[in-house]
PDB file of N, CA and C in Angstrom:
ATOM      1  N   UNK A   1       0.849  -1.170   0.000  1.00  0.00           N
ATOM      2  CA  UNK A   1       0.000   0.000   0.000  1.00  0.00           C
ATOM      3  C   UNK A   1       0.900   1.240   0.000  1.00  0.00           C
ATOM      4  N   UNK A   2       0.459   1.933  -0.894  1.00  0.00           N
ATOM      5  CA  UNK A   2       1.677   3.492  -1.107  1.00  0.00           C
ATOM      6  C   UNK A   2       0.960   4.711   0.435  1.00  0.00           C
ATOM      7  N   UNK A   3       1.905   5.631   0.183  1.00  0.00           N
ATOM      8  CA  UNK A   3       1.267   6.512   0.762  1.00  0.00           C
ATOM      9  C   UNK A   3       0.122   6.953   0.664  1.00  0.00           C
ATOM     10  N   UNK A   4      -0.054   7.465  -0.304  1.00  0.00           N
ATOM     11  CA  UNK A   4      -1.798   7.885  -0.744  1.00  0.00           C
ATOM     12  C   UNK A   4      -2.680   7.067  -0.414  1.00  0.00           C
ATOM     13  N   UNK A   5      -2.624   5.768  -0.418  1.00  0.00           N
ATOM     14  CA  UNK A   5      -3.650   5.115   0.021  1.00  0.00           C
ATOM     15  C   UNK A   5      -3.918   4.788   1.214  1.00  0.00           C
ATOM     16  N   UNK A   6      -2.572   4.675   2.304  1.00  0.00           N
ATOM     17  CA  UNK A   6      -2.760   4.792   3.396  1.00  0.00           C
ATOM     18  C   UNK A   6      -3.738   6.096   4.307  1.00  0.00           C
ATOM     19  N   UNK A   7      -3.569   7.116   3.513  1.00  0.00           N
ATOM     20  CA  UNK A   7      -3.991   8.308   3.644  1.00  0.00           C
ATOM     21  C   UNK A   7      -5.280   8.538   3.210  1.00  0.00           C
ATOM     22  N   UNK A   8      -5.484   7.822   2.165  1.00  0.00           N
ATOM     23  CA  UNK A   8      -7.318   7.542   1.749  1.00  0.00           C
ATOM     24  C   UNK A   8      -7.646   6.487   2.882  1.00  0.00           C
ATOM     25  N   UNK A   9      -7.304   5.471   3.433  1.00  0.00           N
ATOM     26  CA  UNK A   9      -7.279   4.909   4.389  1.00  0.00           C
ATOM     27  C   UNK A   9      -7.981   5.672   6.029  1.00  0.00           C
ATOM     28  N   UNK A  10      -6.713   6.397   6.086  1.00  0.00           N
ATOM     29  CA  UNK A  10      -7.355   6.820   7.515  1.00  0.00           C
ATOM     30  C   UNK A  10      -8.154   8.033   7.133  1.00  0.00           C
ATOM     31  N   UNK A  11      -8.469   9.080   6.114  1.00  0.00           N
ATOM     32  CA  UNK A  11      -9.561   9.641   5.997  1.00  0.00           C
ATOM     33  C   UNK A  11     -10.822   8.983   6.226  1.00  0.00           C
ATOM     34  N   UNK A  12     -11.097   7.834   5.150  1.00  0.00           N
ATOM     35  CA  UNK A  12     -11.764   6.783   5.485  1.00  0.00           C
ATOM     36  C   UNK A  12     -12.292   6.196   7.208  1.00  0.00           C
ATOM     37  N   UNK A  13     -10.994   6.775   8.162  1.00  0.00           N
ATOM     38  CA  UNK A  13     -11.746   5.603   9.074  1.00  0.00           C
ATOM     39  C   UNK A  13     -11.710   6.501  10.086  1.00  0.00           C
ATOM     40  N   UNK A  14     -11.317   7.826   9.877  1.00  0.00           N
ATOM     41  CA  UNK A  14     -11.618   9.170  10.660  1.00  0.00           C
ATOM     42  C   UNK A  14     -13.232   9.828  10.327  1.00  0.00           C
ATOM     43  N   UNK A  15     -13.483   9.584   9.314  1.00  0.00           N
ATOM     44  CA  UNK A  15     -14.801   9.534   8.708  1.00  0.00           C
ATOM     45  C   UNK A  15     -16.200   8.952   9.411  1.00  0.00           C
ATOM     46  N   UNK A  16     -15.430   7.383   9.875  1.00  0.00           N
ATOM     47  CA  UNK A  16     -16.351   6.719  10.058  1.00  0.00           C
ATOM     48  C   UNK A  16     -16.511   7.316  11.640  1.00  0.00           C
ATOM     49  N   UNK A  17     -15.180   6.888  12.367  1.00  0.00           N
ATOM     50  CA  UNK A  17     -15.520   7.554  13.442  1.00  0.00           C
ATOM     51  C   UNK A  17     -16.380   8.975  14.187  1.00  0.00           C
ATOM     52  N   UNK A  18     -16.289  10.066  13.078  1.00  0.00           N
ATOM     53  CA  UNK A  18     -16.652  11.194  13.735  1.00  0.00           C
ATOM     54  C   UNK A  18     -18.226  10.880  13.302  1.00  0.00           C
ATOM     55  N   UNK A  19     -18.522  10.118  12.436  1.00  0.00           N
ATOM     56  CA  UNK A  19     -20.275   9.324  11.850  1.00  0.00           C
ATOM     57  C   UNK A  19     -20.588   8.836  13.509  1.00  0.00           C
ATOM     58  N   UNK A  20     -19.561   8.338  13.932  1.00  0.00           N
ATOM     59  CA  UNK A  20     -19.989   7.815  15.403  1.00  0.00           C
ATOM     60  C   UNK A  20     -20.499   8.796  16.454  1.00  0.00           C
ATOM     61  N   UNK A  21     -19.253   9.685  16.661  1.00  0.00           N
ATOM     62  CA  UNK A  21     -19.748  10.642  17.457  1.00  0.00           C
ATOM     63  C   UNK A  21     -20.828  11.309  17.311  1.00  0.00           C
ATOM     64  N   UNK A  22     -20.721  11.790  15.954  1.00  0.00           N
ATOM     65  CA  UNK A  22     -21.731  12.895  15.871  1.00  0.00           C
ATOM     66  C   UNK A  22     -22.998  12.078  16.196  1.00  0.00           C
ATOM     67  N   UNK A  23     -23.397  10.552  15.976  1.00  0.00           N
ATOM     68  CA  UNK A  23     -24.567  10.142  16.147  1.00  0.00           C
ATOM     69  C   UNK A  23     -24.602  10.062  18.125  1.00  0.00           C
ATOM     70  N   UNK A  24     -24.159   9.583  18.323  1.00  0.00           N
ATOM     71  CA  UNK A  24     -24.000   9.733  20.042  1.00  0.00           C
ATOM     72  C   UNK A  24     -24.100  11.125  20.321  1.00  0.00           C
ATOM     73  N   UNK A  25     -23.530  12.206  19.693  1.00  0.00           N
ATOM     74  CA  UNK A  25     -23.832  13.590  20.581  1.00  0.00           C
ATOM     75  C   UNK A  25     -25.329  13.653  19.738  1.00  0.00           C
ATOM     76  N   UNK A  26     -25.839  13.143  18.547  1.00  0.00           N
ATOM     77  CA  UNK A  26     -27.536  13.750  18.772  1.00  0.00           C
ATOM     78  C   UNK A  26     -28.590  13.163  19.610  1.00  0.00           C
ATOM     79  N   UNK A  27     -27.908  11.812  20.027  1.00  0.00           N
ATOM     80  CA  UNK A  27     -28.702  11.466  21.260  1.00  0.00           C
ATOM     81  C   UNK A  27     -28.498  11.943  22.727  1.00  0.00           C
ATOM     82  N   UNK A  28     -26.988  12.698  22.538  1.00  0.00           N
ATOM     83  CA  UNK A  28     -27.264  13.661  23.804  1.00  0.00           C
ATOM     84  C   UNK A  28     -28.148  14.428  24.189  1.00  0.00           C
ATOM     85  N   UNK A  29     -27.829  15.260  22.735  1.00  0.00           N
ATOM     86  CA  UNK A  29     -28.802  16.849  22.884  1.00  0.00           C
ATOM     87  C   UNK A  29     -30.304  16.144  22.357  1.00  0.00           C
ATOM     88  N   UNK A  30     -30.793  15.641  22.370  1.00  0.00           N
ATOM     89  CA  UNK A  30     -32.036  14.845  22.271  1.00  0.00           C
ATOM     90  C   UNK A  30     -32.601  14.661  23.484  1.00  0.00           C
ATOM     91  N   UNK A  31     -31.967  13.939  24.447  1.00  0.00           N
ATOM     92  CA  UNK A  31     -31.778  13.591  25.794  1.00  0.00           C
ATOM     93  C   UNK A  31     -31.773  14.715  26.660  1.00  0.00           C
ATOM     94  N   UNK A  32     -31.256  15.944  26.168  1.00  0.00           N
ATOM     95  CA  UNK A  32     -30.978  17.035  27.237  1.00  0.00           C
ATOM     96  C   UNK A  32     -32.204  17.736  27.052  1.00  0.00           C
ATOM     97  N   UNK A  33     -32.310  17.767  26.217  1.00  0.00           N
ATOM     98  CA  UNK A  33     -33.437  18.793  25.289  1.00  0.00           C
ATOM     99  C   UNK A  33     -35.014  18.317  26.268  1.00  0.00           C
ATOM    100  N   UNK A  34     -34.961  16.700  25.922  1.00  0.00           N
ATOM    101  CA  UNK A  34     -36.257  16.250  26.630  1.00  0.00           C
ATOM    102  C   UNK A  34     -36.267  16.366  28.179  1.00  0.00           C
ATOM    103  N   UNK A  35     -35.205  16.174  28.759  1.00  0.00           N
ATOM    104  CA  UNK A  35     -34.952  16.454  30.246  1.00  0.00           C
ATOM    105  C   UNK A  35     -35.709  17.947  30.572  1.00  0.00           C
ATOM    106  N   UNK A  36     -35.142  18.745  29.468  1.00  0.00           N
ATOM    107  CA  UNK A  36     -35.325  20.478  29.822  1.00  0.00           C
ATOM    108  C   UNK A  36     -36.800  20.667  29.734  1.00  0.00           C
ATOM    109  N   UNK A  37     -37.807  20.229  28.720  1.00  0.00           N
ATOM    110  CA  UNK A  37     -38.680  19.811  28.797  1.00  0.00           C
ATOM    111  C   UNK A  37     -39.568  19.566  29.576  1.00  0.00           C
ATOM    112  N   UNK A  38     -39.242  18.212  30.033  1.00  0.00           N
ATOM    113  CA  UNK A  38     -40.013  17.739  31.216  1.00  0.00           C
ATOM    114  C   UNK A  38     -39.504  18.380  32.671  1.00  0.00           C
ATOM    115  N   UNK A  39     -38.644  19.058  32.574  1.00  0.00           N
ATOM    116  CA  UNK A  39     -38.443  19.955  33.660  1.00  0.00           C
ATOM    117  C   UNK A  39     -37.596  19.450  35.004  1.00  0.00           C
ATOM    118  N   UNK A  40     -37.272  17.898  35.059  1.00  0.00           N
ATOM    119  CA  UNK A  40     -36.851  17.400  35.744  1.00  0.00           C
ATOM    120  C   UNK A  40     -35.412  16.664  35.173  1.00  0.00           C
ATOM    121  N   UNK A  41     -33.946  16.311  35.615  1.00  0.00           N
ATOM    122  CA  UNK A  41     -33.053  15.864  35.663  1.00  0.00           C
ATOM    123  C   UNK A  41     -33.092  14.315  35.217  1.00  0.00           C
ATOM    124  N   UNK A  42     -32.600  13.215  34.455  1.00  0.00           N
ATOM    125  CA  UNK A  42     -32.340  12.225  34.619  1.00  0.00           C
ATOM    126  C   UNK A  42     -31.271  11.629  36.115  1.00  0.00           C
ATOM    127  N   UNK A  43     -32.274  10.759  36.893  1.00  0.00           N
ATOM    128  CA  UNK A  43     -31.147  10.311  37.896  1.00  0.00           C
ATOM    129  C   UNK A  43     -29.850   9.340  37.726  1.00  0.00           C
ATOM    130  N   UNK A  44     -29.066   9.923  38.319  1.00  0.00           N
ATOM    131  CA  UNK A  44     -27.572   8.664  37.918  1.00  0.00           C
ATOM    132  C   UNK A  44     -28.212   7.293  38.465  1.00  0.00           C
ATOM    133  N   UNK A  45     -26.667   5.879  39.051  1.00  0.00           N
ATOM    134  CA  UNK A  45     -27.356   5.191  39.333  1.00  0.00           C
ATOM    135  C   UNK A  45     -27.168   5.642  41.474  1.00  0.00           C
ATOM    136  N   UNK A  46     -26.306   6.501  41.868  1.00  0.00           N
ATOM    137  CA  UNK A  46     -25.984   6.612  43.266  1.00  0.00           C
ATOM    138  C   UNK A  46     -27.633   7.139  43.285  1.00  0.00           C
ATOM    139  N   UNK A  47     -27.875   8.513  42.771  1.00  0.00           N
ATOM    140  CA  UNK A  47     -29.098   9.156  43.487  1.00  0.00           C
ATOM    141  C   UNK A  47     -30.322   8.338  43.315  1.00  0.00           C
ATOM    142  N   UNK A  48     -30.543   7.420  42.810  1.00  0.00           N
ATOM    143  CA  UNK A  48     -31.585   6.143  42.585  1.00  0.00           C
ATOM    144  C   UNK A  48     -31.359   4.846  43.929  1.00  0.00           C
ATOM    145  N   UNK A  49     -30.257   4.463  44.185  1.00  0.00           N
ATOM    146  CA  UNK A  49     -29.898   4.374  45.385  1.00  0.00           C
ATOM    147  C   UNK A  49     -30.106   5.386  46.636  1.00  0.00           C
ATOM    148  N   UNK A  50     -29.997   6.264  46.623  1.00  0.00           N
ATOM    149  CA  UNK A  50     -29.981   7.355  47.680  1.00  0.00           C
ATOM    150  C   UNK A  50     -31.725   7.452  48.317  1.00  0.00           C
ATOM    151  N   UNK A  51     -32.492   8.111  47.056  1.00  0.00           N
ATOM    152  CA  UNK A  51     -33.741   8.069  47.239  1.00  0.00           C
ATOM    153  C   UNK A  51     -34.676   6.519  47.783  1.00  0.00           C
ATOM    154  N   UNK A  52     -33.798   5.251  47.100  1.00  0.00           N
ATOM    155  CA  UNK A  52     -35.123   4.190  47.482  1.00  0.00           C
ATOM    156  C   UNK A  52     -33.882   3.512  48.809  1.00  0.00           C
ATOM    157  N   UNK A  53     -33.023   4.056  49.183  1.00  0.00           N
ATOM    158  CA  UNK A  53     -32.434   3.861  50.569  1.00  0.00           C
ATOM    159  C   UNK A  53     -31.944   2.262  50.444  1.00  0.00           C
ATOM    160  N   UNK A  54     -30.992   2.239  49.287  1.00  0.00           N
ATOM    161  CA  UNK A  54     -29.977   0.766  48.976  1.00  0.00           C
ATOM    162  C   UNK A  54     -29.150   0.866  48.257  1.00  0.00           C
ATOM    163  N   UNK A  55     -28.429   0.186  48.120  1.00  0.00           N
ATOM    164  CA  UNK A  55     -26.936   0.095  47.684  1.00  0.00           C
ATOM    165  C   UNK A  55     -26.998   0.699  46.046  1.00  0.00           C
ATOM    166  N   UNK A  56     -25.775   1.387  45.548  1.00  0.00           N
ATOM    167  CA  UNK A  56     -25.893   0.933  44.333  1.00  0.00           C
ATOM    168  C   UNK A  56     -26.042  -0.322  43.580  1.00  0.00           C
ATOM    169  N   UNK A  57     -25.123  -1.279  44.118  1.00  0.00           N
ATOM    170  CA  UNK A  57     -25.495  -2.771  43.956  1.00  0.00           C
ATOM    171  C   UNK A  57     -26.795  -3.132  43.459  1.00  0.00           C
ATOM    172  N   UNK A  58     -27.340  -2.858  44.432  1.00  0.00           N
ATOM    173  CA  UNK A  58     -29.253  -3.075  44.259  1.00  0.00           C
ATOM    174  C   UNK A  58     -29.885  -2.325  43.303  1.00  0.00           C
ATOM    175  N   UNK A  59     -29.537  -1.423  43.144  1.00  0.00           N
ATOM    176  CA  UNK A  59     -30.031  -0.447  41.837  1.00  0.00           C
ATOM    177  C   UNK A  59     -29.853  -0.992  40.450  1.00  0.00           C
ATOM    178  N   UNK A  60     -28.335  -1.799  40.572  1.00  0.00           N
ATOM    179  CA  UNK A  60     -28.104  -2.527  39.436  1.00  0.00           C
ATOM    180  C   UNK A  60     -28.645  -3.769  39.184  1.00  0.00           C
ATOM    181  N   UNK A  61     -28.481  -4.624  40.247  1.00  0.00           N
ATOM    182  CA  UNK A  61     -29.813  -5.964  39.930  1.00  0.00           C
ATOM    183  C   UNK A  61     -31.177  -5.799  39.953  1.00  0.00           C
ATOM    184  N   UNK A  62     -32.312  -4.693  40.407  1.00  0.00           N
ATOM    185  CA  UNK A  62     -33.557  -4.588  39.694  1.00  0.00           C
ATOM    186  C   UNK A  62     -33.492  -3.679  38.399  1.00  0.00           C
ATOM    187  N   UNK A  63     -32.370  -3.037  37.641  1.00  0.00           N
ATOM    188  CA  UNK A  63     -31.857  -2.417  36.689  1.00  0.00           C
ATOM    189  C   UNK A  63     -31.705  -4.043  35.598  1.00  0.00           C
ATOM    190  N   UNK A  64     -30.910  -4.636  36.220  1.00  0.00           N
ATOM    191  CA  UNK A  64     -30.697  -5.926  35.059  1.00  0.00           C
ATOM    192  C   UNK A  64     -31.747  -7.053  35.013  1.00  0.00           C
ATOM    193  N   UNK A  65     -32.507  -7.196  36.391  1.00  0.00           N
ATOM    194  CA  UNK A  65     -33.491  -7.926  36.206  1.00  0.00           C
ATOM    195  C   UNK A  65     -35.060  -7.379  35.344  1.00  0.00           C
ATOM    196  N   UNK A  66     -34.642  -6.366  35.407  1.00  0.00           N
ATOM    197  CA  UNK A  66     -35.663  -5.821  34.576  1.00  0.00           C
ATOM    198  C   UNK A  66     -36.640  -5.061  35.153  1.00  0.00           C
ATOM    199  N   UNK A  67     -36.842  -4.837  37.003  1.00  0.00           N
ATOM    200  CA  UNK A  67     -38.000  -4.569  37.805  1.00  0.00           C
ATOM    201  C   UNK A  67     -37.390  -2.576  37.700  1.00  0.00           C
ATOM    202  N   UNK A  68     -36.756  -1.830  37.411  1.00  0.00           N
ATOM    203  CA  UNK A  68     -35.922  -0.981  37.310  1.00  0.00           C
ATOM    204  C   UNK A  68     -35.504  -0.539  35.722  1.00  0.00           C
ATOM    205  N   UNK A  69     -36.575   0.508  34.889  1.00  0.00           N
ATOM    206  CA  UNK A  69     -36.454   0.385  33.616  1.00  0.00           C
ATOM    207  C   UNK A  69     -35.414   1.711  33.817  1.00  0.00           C
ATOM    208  N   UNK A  70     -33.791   1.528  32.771  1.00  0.00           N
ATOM    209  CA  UNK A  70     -33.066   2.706  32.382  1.00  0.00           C
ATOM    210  C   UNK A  70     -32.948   3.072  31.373  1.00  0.00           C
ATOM    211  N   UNK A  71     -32.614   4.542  30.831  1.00  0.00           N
ATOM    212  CA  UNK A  71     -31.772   4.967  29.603  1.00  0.00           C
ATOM    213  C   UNK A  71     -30.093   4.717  29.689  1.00  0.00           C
ATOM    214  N   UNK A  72     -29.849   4.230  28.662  1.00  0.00           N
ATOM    215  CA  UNK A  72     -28.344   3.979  28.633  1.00  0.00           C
ATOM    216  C   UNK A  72     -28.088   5.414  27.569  1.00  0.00           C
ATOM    217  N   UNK A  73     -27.380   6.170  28.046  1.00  0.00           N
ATOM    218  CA  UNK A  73     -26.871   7.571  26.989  1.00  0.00           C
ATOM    219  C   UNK A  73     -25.111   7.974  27.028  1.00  0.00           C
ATOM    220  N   UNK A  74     -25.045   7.204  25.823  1.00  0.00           N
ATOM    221  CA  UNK A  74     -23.461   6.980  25.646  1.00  0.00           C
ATOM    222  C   UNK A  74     -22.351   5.882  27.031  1.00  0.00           C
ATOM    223  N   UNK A  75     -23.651   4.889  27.041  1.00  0.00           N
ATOM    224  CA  UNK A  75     -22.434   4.110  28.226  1.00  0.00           C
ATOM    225  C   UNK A  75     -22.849   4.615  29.623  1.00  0.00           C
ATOM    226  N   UNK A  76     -23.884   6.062  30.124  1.00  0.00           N
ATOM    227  CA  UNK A  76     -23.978   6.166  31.360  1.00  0.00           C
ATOM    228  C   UNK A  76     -25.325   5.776  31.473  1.00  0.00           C
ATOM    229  N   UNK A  77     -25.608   5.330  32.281  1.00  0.00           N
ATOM    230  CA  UNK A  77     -26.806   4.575  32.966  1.00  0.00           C
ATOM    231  C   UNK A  77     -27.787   5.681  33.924  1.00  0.00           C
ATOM    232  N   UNK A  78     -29.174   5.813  33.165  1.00  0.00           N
ATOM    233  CA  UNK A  78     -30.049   7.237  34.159  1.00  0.00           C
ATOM    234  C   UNK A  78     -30.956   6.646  33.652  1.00  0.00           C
ATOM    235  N   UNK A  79     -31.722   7.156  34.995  1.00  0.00           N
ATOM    236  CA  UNK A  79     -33.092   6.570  35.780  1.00  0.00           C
ATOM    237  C   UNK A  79     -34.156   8.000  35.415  1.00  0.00           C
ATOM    238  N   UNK A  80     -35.350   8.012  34.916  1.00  0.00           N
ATOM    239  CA  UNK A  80     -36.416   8.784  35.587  1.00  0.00           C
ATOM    240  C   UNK A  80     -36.896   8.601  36.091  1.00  0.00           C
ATOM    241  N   UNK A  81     -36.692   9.841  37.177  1.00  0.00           N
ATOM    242  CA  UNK A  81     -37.329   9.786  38.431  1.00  0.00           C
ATOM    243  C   UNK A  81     -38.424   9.714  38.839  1.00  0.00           C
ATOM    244  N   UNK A  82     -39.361   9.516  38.009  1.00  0.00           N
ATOM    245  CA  UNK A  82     -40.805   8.954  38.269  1.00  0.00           C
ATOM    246  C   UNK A  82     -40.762   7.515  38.282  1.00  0.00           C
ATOM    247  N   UNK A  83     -39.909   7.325  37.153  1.00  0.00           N
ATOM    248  CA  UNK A  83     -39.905   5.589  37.820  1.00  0.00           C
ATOM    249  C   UNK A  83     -39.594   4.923  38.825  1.00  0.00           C
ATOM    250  N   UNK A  84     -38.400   5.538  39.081  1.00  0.00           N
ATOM    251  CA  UNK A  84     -37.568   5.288  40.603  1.00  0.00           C
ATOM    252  C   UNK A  84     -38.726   5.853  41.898  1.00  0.00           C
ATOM    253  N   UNK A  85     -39.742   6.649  41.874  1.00  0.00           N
ATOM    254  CA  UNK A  85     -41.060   7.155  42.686  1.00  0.00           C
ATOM    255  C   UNK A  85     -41.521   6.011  42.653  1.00  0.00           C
ATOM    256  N   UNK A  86     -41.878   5.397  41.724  1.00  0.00           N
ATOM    257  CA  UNK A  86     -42.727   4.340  41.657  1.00  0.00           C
ATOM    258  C   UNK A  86     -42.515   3.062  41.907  1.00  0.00           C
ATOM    259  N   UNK A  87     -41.276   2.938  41.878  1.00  0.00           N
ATOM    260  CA  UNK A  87     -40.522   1.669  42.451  1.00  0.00           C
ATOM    261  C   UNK A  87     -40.464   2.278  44.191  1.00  0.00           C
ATOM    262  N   UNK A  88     -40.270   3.117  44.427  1.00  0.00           N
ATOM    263  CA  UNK A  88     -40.095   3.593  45.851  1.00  0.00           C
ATOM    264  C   UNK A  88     -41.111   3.864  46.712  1.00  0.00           C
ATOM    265  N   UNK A  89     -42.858   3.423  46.434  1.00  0.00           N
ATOM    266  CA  UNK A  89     -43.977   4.210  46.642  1.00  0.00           C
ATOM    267  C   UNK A  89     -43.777   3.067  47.556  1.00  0.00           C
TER     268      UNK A  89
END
C-alpha cells in the first residue's frame, strides 16, 4: 500500500468515526433537550440508590433484572425519576 492510500485509508476511518460521534452527541442533545422539557433531571445510578435507601449494587440488579427500567446515553446509565417514585412508593 503506497502513501496515498494509506492516507485515503485513515480519511476513510476518521470519517467513520466522527459518523460515530456525531450520532452519540444527537442522542445527547435529544436527551438534554427532553430532560429540559419535562423539567426534571435524569437520575444517575448513586441518586436512585440514595432516594429508594440501597446500595448501588441493588439499583443494578432490579436495573438488570428488569424490575428498574433505564436509559443507557453513551455508556452512562439514568433513571427517571418517576420511575424510581414508583418503584419507591
Amino acid at each position: 500500500m503506497n502513501k496515498v492510500e494509506k492516507m485515503i485509508q485513515e480519511i476513510i476511518k476518521l470519517r467513520n468515526e466522527r459518523t460515530t460521534i456525531d450520532a452519540r452527541l444527537s442522542v445527547l442533545e435529544e436527551t438534554l433537550v427532553r430532560t429540559k422539557i419535562e423539567g426534571e433531571s435524569l437520575w444517575s445510578r448513586k441518586e436512585a440508590a440514595d432516594f429508594l435507601r440501597v446500595t448501588v449494587k441493588h439499583v443494578d440488579n432490579m436495573r438488570l433484572s428488569g424490575k428498574l427500567k433505564c436509559k443507557n446515553i453513551s455508556g452512562c446509565i439514568r433513571f427517571d425519576p418517576e420511575e424510581v417514585r414508583k418503584l419507591g412508593a
